[in-house]
N, C-alpha and C. Protein backbone atom coordinates (compact mmCIF):
# COMPACT_ATOMS: atom_id res chain seq x y z
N UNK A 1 -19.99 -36.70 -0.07
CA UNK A 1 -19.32 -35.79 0.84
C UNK A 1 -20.18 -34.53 0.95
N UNK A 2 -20.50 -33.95 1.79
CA UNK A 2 -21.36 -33.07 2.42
C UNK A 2 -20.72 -31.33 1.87
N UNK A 3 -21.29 -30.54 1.67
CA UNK A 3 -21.27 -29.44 1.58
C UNK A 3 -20.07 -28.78 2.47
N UNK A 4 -20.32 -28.85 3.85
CA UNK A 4 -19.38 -28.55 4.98
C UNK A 4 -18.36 -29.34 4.74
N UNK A 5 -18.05 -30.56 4.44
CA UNK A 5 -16.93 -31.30 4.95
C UNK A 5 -15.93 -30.56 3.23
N UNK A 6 -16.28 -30.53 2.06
CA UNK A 6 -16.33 -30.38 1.39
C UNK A 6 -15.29 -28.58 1.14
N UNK A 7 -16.20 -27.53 1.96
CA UNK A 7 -15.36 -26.54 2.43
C UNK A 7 -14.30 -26.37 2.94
N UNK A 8 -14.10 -27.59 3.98
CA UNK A 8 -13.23 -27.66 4.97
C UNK A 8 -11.91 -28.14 4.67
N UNK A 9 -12.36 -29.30 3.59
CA UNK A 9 -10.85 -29.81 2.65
C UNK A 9 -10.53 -28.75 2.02
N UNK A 10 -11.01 -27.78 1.57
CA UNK A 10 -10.69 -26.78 0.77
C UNK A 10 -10.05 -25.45 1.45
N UNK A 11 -10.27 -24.98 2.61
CA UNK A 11 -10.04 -24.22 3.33
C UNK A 11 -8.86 -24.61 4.69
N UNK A 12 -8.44 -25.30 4.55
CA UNK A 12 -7.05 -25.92 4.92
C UNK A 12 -5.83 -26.60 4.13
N UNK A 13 -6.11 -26.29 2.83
CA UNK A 13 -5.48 -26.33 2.31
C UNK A 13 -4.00 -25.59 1.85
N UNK A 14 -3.01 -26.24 1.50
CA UNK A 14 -2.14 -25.38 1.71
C UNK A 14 -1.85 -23.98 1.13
N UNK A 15 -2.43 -23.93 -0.37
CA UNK A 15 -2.85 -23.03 -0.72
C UNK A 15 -4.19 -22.37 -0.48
N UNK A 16 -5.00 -22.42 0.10
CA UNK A 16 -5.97 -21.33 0.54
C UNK A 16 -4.99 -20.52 1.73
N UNK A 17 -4.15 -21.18 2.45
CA UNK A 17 -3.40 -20.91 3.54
C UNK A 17 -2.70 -19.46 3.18
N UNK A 18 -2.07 -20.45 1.89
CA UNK A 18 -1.02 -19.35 1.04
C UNK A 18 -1.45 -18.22 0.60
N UNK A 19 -2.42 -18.48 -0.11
CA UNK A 19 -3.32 -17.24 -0.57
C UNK A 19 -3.48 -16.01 0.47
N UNK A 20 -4.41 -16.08 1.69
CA UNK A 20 -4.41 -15.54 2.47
C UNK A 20 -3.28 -14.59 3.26
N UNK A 21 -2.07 -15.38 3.25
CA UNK A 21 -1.30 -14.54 4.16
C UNK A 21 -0.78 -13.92 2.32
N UNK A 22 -0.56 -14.11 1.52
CA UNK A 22 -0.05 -13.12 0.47
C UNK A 22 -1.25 -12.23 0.16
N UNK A 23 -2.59 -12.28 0.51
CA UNK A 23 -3.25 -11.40 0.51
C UNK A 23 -2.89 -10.61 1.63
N UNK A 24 -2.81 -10.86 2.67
CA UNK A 24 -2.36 -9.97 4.02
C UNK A 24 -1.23 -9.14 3.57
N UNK A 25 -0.18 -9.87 2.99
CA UNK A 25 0.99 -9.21 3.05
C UNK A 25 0.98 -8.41 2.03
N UNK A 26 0.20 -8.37 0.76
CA UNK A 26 0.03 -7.66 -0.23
C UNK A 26 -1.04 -6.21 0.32
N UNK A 27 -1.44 -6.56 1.03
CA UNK A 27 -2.43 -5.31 1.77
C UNK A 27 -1.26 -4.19 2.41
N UNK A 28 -0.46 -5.00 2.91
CA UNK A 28 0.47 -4.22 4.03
C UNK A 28 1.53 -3.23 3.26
N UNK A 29 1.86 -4.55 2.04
CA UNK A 29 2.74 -3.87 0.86
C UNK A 29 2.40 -2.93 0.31
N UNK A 30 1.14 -2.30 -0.17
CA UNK A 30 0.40 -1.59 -0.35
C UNK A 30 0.69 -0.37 0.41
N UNK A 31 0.54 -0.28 1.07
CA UNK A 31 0.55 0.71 2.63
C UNK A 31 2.21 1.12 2.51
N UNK A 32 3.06 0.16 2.55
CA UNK A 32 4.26 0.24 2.39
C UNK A 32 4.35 1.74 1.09
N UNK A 33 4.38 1.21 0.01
CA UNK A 33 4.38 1.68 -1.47
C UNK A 33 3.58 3.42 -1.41
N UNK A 34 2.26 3.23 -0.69
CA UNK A 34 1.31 4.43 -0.76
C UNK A 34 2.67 5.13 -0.02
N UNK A 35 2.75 4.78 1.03
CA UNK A 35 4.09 5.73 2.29
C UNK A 35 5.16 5.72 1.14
N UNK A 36 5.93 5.53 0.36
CA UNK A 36 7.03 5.62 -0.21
C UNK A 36 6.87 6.52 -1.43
N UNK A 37 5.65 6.62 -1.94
CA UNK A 37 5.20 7.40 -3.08
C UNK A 37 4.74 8.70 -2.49
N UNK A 38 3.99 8.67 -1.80
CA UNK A 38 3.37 10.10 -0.86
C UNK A 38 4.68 10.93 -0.12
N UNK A 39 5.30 10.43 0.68
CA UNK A 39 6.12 10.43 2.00
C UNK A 39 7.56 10.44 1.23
N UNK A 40 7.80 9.88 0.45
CA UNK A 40 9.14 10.13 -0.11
C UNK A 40 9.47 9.99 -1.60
N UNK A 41 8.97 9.69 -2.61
CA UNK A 41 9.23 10.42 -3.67
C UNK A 41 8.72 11.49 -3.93
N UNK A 42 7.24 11.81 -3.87
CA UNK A 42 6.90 13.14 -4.40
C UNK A 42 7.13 14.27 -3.87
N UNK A 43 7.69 14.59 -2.74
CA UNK A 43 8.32 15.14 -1.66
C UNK A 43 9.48 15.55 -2.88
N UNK A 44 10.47 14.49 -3.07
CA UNK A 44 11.82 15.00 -3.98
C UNK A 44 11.14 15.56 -5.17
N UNK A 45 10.21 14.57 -5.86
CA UNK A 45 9.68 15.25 -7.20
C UNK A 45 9.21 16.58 -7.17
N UNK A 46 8.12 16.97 -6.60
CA UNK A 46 8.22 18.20 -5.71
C UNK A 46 8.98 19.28 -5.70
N UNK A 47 10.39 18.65 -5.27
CA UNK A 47 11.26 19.91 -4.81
C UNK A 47 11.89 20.26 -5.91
N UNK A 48 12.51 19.04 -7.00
CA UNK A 48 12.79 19.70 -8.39
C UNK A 48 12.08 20.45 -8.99
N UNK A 49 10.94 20.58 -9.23
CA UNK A 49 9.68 20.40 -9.72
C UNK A 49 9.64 22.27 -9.15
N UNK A 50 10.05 23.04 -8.62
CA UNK A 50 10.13 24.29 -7.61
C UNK A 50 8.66 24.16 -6.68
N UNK A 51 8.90 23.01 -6.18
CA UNK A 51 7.38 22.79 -4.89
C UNK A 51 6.66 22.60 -5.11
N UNK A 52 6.32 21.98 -6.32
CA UNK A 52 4.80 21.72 -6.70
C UNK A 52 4.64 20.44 -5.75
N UNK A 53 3.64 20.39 -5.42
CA UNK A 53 2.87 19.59 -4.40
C UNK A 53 1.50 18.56 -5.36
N UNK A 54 2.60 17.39 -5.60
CA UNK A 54 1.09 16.73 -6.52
C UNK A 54 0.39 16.13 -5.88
N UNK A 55 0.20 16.22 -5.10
CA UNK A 55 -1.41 15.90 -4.42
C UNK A 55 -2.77 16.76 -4.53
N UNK A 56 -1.72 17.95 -3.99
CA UNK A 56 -2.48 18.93 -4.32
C UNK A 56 -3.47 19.76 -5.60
N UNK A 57 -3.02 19.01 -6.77
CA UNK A 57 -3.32 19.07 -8.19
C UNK A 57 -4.72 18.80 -8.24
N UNK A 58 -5.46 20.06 -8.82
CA UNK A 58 -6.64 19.38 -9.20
C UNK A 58 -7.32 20.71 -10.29
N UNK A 59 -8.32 20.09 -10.72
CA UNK A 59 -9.03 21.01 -11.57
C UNK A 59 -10.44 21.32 -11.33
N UNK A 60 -10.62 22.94 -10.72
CA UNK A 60 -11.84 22.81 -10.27
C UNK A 60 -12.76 22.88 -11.60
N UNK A 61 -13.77 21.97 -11.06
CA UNK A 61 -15.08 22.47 -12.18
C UNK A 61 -16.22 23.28 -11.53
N UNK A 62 -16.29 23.71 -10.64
CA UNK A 62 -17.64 24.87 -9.83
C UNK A 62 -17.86 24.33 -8.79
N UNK A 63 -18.74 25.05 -8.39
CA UNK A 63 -19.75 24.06 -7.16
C UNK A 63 -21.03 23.33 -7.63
N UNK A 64 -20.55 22.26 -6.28
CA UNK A 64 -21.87 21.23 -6.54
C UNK A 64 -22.91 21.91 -5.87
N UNK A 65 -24.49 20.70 -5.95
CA UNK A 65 -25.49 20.90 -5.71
C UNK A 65 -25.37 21.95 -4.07
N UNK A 66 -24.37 21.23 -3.05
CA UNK A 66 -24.40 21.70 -2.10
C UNK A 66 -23.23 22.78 -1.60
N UNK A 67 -23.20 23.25 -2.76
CA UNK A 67 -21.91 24.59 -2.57
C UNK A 67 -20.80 24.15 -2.08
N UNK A 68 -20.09 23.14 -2.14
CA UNK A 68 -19.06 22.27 -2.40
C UNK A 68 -17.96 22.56 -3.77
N UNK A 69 -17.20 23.08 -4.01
CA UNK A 69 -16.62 22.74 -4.80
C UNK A 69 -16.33 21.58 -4.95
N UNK A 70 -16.67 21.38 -6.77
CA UNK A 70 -16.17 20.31 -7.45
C UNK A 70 -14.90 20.04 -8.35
N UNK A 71 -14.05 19.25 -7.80
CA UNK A 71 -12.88 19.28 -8.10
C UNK A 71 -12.60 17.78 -9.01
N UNK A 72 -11.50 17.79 -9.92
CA UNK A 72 -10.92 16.48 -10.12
C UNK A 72 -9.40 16.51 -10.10
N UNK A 73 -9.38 15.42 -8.55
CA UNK A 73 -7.77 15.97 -8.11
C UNK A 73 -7.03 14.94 -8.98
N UNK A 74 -6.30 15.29 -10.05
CA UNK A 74 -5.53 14.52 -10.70
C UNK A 74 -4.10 14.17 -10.33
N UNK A 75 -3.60 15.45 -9.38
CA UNK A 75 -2.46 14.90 -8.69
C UNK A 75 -2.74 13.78 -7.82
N UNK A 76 -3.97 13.33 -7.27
CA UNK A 76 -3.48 11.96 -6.26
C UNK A 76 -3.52 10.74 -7.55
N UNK A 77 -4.30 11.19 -8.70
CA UNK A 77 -3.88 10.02 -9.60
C UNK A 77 -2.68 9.94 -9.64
N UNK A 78 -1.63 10.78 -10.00
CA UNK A 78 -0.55 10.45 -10.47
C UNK A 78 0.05 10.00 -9.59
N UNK A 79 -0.06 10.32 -8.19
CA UNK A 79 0.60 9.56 -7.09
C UNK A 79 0.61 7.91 -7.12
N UNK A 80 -1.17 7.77 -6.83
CA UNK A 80 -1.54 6.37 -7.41
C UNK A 80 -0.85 5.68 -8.99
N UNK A 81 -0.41 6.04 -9.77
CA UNK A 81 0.02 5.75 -10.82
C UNK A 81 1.52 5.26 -10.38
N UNK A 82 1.97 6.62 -9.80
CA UNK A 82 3.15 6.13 -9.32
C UNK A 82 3.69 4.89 -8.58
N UNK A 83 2.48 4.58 -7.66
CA UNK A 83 2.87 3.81 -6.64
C UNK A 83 2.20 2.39 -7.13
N UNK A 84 1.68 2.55 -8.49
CA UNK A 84 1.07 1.05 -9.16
C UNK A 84 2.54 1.04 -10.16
N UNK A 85 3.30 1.33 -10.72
CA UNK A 85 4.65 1.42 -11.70
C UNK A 85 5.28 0.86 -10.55
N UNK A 86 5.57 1.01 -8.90
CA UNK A 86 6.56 0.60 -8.36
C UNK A 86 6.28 -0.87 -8.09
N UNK A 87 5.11 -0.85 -7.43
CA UNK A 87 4.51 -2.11 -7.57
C UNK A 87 4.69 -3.04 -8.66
N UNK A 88 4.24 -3.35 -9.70
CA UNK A 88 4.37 -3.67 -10.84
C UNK A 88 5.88 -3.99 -11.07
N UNK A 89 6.90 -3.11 -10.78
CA UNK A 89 8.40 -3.29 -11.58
C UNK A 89 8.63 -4.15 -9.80
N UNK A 90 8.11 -4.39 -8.88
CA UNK A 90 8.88 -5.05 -7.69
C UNK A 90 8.17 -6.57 -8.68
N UNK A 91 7.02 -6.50 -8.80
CA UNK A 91 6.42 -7.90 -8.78
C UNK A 91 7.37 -8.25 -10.13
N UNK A 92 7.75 -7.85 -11.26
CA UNK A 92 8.39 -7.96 -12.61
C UNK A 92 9.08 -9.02 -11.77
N UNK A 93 10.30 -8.26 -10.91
CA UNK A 93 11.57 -8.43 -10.82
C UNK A 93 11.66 -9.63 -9.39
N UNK A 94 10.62 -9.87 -8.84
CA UNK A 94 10.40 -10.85 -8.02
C UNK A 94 9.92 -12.37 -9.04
N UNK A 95 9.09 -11.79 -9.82
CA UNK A 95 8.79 -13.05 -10.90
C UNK A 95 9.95 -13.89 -11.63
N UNK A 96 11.16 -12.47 -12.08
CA UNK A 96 12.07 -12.82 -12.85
C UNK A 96 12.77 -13.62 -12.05
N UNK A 97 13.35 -13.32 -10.50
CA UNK A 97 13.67 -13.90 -10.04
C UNK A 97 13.25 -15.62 -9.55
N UNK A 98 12.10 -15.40 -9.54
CA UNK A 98 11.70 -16.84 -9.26
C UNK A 98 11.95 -17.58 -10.38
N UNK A 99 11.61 -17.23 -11.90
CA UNK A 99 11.63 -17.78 -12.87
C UNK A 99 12.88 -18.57 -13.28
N UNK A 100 14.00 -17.26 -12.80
CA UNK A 100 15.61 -17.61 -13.12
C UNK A 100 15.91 -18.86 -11.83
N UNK A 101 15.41 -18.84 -10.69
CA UNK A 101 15.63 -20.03 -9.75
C UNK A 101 15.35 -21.12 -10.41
N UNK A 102 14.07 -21.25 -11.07
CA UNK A 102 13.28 -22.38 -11.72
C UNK A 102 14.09 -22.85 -12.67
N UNK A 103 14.43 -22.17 -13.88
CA UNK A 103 15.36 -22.19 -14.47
C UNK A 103 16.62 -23.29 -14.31
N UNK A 104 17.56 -22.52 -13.27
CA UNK A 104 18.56 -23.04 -12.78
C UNK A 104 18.46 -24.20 -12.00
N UNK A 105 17.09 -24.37 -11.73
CA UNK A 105 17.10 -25.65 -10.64
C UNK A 105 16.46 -27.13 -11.65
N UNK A 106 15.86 -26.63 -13.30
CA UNK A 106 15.60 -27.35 -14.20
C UNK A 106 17.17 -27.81 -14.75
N UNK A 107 17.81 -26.59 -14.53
CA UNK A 107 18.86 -27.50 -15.39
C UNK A 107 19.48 -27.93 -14.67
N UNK A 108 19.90 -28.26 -13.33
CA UNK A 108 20.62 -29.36 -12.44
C UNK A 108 19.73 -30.36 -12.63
N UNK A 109 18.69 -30.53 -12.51
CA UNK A 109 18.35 -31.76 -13.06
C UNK A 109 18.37 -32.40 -13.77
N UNK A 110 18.38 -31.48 -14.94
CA UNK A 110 19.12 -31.87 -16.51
C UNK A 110 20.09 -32.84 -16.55
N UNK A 111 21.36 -32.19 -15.71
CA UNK A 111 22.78 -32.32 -15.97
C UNK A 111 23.06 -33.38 -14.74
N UNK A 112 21.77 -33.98 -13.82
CA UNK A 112 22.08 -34.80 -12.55
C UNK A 112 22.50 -36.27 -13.44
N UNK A 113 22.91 -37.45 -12.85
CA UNK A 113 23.57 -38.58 -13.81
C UNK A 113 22.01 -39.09 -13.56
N UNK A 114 22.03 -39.98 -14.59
CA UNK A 114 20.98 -41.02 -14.56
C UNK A 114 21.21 -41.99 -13.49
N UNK A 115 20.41 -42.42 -12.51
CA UNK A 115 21.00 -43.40 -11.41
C UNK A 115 20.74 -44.61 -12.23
N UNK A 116 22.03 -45.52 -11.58
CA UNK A 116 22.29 -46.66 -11.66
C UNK A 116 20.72 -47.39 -12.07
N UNK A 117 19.98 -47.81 -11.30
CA UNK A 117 18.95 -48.46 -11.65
C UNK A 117 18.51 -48.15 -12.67
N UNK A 118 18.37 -47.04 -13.14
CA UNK A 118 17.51 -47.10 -14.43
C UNK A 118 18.53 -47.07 -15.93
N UNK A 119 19.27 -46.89 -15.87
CA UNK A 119 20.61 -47.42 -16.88
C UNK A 119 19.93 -48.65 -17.18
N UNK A 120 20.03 -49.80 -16.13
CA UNK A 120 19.97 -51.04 -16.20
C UNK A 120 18.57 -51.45 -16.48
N UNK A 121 17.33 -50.64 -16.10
CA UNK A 121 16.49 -50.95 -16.84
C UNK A 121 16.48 -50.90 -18.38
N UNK A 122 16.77 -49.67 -18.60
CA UNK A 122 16.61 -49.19 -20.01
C UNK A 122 17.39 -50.74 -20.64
N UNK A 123 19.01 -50.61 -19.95
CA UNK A 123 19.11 -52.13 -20.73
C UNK A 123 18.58 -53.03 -21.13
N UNK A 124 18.14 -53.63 -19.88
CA UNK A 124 17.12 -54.92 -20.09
C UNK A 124 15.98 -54.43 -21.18
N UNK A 125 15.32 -53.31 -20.91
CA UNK A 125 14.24 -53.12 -22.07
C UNK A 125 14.92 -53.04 -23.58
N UNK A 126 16.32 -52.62 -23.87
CA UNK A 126 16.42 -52.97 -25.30
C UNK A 126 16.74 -54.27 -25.49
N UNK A 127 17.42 -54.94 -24.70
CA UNK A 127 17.65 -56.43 -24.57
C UNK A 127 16.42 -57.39 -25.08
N UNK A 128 15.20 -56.86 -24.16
CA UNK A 128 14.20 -57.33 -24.50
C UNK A 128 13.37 -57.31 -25.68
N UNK A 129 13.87 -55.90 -26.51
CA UNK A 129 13.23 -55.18 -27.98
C UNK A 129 13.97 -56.18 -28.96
N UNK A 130 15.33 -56.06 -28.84
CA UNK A 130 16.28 -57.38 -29.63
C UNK A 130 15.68 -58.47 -29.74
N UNK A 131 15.38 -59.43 -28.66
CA UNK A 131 15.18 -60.77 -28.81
C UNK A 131 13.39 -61.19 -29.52
């Protein structure tokens, strides 16, 4: 099988498929999360906070080569921090959820009856262990 043909089984696959659009949608989610951390929590944190503005956070160290101040803005870390904790506790609680489906859908199978046919195999096979 050829190099190309070889890609091609691989790249129509249902998971490369999958992959892709949860990469898409994880990009978007992203964007989502940055807007919810920027745009509306630190906004409230902020206002308790008597207005501190953490974005705005930083620590200058002088100017650079080109008369630039050099800064290290540690408030957009914490933003970013923030908005990787929300992330993180959605994916937790999306996992848990899938897990607990899995779960519940192992044990109906558990508890499904043995069908008829295979009762009657198993019979015949000790029938057959006997004789």
């Amino acid at each position: 099988m050829g190099m190309i043909s070889e890609f091609k089984d691989f790249a129509v696959k249902g998971n490369m498929l999958d992959m892709a659009v949860g990469i898409i949608i994880g990009g978007a989610f992203g964007t989502i999360i940055s807007s919810l951390v920027g745009d509306v929590i630190m906004p409230v944190v902020g206002f308790f906070s008597g207005g501190l503005d953490f974005s705005q956070l930083s620590y200058n160290l002088g100017a650079g080569a080109d008369g630039e101040p050099v800064a290290v803005k540690y408030g957009l870390f914490i933003n970013a921090l923030i908005a990787f904790l929300i992330v993180a506790f959605v994916l937790f609680m999306i996992i848990k959820a899938v897990n607990k489906a899995k779960e519940a859908a192992g044990q109906v199978d558990a508890e499904a009856e043995t069908p008829r046919q295979e009762v009657l195999l198993e019979e015949i096979r000790d029938a057959l262990k006997r004789s």
